[in-house]
Protein backbone atom coordinates (compact mmCIF):
# COMPACT_ATOMS: atom_id res chain seq x y z
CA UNK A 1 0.00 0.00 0.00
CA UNK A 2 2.86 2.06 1.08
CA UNK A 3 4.56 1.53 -1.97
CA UNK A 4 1.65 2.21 -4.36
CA UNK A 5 1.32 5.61 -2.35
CA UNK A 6 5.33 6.73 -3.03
CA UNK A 7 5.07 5.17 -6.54
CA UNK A 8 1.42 7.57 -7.20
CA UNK A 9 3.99 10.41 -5.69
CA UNK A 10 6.27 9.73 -7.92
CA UNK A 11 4.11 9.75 -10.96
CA UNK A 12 2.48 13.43 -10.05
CA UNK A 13 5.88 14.76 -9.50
CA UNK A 14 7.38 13.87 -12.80
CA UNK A 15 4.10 14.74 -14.67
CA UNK A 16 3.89 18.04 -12.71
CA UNK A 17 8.11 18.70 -13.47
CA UNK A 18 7.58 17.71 -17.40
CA UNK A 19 4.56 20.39 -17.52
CA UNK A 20 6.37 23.11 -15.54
CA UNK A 21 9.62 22.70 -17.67
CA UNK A 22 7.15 22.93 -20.76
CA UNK A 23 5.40 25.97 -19.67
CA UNK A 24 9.26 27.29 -18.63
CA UNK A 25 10.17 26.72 -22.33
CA UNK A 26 7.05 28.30 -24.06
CA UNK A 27 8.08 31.56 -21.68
CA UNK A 28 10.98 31.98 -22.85
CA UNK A 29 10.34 31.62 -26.25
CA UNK A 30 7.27 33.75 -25.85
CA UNK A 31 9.98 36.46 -24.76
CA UNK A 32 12.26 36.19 -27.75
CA UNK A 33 8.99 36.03 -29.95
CA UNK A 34 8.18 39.42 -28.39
CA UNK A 35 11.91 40.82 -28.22
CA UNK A 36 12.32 40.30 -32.05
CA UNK A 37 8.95 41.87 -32.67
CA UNK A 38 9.47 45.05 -31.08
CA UNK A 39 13.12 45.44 -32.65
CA UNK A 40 10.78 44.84 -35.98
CA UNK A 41 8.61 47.46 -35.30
CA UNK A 42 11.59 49.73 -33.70
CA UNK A 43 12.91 49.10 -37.40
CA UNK A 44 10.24 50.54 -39.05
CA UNK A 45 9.73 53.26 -37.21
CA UNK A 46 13.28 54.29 -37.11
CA UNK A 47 13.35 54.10 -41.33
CA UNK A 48 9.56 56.15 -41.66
CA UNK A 49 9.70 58.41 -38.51
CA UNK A 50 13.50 58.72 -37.08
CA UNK A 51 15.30 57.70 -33.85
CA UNK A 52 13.68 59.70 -31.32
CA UNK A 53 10.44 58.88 -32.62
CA UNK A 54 10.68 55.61 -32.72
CA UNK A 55 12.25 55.30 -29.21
CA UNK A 56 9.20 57.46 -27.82
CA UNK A 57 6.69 55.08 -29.87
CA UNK A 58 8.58 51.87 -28.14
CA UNK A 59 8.39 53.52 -24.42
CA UNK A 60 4.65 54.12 -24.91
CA UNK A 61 3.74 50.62 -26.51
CA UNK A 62 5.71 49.16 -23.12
CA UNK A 63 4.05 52.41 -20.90
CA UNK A 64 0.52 51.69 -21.87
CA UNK A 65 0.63 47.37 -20.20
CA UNK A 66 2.69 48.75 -17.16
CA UNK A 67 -0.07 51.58 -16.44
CA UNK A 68 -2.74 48.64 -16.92
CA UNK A 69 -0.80 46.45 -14.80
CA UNK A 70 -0.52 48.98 -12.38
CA UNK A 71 -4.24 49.77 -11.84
CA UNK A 72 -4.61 46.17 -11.95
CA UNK A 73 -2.64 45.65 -8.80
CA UNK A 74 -3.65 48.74 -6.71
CA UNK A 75 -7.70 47.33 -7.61
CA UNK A 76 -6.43 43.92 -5.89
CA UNK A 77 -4.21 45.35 -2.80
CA UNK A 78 -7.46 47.21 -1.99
CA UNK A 79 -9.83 44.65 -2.53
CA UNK A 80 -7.86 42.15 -0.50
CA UNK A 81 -7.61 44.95 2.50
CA UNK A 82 -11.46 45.34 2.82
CA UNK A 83 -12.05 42.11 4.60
CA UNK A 84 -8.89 42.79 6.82
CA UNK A 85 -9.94 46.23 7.36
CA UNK A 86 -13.85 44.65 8.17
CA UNK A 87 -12.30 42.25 10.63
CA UNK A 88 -10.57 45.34 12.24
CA UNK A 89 -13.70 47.06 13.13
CA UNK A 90 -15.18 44.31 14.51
CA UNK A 91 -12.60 44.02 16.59
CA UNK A 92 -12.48 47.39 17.34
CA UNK A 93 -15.87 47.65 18.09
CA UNK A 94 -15.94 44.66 20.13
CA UNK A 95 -13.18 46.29 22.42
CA UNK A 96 -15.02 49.22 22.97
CA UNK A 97 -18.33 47.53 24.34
CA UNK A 98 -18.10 48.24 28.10
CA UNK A 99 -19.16 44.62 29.02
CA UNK A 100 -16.68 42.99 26.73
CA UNK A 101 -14.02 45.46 29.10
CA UNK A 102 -15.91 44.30 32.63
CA UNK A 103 -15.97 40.46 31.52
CA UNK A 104 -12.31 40.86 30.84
CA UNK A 105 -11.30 42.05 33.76
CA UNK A 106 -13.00 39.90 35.85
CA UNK A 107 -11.57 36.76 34.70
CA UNK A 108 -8.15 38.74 35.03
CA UNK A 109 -8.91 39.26 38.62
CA UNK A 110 -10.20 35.72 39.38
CA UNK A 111 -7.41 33.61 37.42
CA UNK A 112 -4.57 35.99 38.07
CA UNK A 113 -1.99 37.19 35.86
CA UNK A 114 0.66 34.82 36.09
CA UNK A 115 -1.69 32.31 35.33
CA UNK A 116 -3.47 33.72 32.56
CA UNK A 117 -0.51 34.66 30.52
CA UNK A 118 0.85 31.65 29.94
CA UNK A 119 -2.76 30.49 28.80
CA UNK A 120 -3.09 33.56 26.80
CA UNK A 121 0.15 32.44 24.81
CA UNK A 122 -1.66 28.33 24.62
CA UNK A 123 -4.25 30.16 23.29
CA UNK A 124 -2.69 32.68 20.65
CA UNK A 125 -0.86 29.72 19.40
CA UNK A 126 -3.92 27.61 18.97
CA UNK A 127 -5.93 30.50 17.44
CA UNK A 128 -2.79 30.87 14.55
CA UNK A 129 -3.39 27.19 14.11
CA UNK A 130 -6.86 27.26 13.19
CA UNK A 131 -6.73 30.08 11.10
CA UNK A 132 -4.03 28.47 9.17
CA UNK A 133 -6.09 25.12 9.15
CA UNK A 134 -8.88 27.28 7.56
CA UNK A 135 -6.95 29.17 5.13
CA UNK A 136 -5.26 26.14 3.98
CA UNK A 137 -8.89 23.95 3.74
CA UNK A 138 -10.29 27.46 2.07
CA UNK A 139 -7.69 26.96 -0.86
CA UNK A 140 -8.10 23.38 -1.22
CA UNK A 141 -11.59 24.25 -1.67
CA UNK A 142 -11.44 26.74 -4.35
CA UNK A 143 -8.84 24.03 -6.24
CA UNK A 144 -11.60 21.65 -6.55
């Protein structure tokens, strides 16, 4: 059973190496595709319009993707801070409720300090565990 499981492993690996060193080659040929392209067009430019023309008209064919990209990125840094930025307030808000404050110190009072912060540290470790348990099942959910 054992070896049926390392020889599956095995498989998957070599299939997934073969693919990445496929997808590696198409990349770089991709690149020299577009790097001998642009010297065409750099060509023709240079003979119909001259050298400063054509080295403007190459820095805004390569401008205009970067400015896309750009936007591109700044849309996804924000839209990736909103649920941080919701779990904040919550937080926040939860902190600020005056019974949330009085429950808090009243199990600080009854357990003690020296007791509670060595189960405050049990318990941040345990809380970094599940989230990472439920990040990592999130992905394997939105693989499948």
């Amino acid at each position: 059973m054992i070896q049926n499981l390392i020889e599956d492993l095995k498989d998957s690996t070599g299939h997934a190496l073969r693919l990445t060193s496929l997808i590696i080659a198409a990349g770089v040929c991709l690149f020299i595709t577009v790097a001998f392209l642009c010297a065409a067009a750099f060509v023709v430019a240079l003979q119909h319009y001259g050298l400063v023309a054509a080295c403007l008209a190459g820095a805004a064919v390569f401008f205009v993707p970067t400015v896309i990209a750009l936007g591109c990125y700044l849309y996804r840094k924000r839209q990736a801070r909103k649920p941080v930025q919701a779990a904040k307030s919550a937080f926040a808000s939860a902190m600020s409720d005056p019974m949330v404050l009085a429950a808090g110190l009243q199990i600080l009072r009854t357990v003690g300090v020296k007791r509670l912060l060595p189960l405050l540290a049990i318990g941040g470790v345990a809380f970094g565990l599940m989230t990472q348990r439920k990040s990592t099942q999130g992905d394997e959910d939105d693989d499948e």
